[in-house]
C-alpha atoms as a PDB file:
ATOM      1  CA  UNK A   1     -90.006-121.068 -32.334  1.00  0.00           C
ATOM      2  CA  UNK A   2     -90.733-117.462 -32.444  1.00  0.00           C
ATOM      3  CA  UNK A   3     -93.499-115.782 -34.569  1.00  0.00           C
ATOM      4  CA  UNK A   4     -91.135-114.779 -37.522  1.00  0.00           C
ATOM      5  CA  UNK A   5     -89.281-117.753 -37.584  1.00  0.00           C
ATOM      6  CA  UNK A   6     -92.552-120.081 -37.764  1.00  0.00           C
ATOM      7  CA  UNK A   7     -93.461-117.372 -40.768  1.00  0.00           C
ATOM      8  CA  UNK A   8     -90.060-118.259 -42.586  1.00  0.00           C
ATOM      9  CA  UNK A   9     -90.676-121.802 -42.071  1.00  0.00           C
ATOM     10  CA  UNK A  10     -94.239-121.685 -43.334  1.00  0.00           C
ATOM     11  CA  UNK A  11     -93.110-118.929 -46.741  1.00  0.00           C
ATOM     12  CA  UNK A  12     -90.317-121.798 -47.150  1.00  0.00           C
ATOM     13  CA  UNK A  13     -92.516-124.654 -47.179  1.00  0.00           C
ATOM     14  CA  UNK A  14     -95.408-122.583 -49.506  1.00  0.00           C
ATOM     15  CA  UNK A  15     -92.084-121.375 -51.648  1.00  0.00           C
ATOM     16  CA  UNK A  16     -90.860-125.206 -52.618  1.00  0.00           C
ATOM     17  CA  UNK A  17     -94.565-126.444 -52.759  1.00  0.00           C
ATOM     18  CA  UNK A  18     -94.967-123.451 -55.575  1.00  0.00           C
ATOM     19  CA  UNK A  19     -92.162-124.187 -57.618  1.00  0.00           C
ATOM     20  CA  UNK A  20     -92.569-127.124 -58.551  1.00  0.00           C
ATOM     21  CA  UNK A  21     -94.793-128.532 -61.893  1.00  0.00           C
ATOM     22  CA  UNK A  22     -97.903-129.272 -61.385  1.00  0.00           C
ATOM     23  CA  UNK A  23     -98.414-127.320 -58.764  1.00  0.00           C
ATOM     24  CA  UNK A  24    -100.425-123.629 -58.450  1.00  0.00           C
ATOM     25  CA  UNK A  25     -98.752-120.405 -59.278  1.00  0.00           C
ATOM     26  CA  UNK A  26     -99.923-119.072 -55.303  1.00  0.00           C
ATOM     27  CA  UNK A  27    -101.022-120.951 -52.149  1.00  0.00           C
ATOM     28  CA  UNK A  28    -104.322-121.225 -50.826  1.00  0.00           C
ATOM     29  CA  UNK A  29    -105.180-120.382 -47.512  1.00  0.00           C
ATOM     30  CA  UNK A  30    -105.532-123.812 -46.988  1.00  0.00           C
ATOM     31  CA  UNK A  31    -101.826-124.790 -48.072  1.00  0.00           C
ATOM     32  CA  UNK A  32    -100.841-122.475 -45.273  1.00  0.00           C
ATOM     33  CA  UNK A  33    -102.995-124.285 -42.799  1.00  0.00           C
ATOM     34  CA  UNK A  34    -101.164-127.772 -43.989  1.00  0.00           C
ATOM     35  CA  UNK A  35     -97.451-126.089 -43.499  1.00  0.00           C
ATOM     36  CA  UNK A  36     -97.946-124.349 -40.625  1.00  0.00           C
ATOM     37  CA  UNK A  37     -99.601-128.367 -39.464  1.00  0.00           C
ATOM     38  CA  UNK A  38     -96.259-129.360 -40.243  1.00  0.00           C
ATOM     39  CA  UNK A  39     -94.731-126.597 -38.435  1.00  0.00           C
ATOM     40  CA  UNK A  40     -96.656-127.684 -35.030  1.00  0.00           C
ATOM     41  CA  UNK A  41     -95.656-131.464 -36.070  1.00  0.00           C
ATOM     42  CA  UNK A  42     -91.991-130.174 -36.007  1.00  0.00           C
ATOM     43  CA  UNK A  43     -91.389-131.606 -39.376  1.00  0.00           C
ATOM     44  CA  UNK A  44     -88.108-130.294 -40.292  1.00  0.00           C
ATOM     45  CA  UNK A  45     -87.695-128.347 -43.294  1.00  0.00           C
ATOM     46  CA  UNK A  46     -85.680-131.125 -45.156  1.00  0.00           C
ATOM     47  CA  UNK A  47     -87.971-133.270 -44.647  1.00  0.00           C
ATOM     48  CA  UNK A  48     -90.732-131.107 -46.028  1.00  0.00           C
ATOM     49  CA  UNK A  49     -88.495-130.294 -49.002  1.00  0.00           C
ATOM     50  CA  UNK A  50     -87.418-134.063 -49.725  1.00  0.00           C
ATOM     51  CA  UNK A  51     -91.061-134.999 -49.722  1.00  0.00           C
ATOM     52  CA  UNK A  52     -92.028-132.619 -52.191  1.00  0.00           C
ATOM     53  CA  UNK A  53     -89.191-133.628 -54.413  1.00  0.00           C
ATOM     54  CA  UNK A  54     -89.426-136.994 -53.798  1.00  0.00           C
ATOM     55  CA  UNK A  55     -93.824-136.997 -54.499  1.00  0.00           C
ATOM     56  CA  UNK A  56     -93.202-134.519 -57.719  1.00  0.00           C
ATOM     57  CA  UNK A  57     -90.254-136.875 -59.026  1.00  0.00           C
ATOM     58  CA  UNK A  58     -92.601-139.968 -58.325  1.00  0.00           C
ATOM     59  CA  UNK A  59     -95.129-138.483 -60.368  1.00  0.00           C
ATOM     60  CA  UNK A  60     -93.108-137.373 -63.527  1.00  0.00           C
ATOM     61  CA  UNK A  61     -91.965-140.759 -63.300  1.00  0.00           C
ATOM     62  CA  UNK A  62     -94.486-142.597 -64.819  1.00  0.00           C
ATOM     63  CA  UNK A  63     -94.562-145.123 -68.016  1.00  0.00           C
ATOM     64  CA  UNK A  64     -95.142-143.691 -71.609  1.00  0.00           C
ATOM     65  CA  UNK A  65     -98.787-143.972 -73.053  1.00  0.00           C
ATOM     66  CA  UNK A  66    -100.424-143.089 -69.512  1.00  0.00           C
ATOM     67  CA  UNK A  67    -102.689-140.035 -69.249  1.00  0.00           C
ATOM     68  CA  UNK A  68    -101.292-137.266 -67.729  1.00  0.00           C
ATOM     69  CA  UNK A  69    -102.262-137.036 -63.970  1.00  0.00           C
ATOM     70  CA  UNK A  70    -104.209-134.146 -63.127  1.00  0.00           C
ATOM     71  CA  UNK A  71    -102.749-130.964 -61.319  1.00  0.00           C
ATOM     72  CA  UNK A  72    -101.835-130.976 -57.649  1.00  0.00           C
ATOM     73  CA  UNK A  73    -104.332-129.134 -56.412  1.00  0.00           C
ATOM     74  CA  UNK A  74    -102.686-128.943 -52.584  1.00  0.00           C
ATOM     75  CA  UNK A  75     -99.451-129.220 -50.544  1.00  0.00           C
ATOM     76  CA  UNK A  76    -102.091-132.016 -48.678  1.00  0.00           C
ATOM     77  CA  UNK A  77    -101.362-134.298 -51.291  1.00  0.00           C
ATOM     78  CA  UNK A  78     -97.600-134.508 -49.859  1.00  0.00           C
ATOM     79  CA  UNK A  79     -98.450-135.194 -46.933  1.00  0.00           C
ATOM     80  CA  UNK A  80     -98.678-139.423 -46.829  1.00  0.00           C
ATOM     81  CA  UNK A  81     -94.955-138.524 -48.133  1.00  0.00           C
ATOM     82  CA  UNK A  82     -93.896-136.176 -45.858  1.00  0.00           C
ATOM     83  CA  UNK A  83     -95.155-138.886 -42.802  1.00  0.00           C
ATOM     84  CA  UNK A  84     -92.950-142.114 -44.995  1.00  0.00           C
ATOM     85  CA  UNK A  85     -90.107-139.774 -44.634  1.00  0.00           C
ATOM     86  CA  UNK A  86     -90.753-139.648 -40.979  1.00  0.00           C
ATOM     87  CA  UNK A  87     -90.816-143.050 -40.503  1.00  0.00           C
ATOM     88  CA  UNK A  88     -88.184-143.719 -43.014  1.00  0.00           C
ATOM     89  CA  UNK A  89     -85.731-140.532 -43.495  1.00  0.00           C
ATOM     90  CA  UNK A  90     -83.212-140.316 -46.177  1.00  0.00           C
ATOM     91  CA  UNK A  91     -79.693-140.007 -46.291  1.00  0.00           C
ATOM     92  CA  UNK A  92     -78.206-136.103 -47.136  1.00  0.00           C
ATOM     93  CA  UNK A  93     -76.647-137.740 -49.873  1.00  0.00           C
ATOM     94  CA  UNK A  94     -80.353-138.764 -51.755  1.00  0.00           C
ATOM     95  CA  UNK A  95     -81.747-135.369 -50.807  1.00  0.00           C
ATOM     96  CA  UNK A  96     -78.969-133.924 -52.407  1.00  0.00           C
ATOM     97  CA  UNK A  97     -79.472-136.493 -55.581  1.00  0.00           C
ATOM     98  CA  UNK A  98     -83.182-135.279 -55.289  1.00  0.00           C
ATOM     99  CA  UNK A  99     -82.348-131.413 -55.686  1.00  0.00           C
ATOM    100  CA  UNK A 100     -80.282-132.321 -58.890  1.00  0.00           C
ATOM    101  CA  UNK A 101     -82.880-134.077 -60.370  1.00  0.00           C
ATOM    102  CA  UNK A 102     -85.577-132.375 -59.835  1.00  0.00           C
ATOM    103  CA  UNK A 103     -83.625-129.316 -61.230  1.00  0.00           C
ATOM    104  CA  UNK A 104     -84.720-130.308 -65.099  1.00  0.00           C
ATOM    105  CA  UNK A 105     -88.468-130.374 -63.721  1.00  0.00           C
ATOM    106  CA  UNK A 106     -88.945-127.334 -61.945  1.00  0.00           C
ATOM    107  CA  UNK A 107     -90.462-124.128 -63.435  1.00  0.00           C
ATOM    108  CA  UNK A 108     -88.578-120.915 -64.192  1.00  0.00           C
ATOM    109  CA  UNK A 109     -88.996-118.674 -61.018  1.00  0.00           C
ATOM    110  CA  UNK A 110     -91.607-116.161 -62.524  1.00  0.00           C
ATOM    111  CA  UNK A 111     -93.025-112.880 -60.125  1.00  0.00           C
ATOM    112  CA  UNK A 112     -95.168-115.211 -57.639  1.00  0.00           C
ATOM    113  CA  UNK A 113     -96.803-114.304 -54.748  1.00  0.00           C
ATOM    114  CA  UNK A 114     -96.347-117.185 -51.854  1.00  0.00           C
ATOM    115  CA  UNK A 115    -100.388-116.662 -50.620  1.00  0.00           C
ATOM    116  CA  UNK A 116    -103.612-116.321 -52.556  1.00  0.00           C
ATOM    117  CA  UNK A 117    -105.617-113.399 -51.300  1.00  0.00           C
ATOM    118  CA  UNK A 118    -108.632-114.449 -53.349  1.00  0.00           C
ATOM    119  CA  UNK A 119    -109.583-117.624 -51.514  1.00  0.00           C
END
């Protein structure tokens, strides 16, 4: 890949990880380090995108009268996802079901900025 599109592939990855709930407002330096991992894995985008979907949906998921789980505090904690979708990929088809349920779940796109400058 060239430099700027292993940048788009890295602000992609950071973007999806960011929008979803749960998750920070901005990446961490760190975060970057895990996408651009995934970038010299060549894990494909979709995949990237239908493990996020797939980990946040698991999450929100859960039975009534459970304690809220505590904030994702890194894209890391996709990861044992994003390597079951490797072994195990899903069909366009469930990604697609994926998007349109995680639609309900995912914040309103406020001003963001995709890295943290303070860490």
């Amino acid at each position: 890949m060239t430099p700027a599109a292993d940048l788009a592939y890295v602000t992609a990855v950071l973007t999806l990880y960011t929008a979803l709930p749960d998750t920070p407002n901005r990446a961490s330096a760190y975060d970057k380090n895990v996408a651009s991992a995934f970038l010299q894995r060549d894990v494909p985008l979709q995949v990237v995108e239908s493990a996020l979907l797939l980990g946040s949906l698991r999450r929100s998921n859960r039975p009534g009268g459970r304690l809220p789980l505590p904030a994702i505090r890194s894209l890391a904690y996709f990861s044992p996802v994003v390597d079951e979708l490797l072994r195990q990929p899903l069909s366009d088809t469930y990604l697609d079901y994926l998007r349109s349920k995680a639609e309900r779940f995912l914040r309103p796109e406020v001003q963001k900025s995709t890295f943290s400058h303070d860490r």
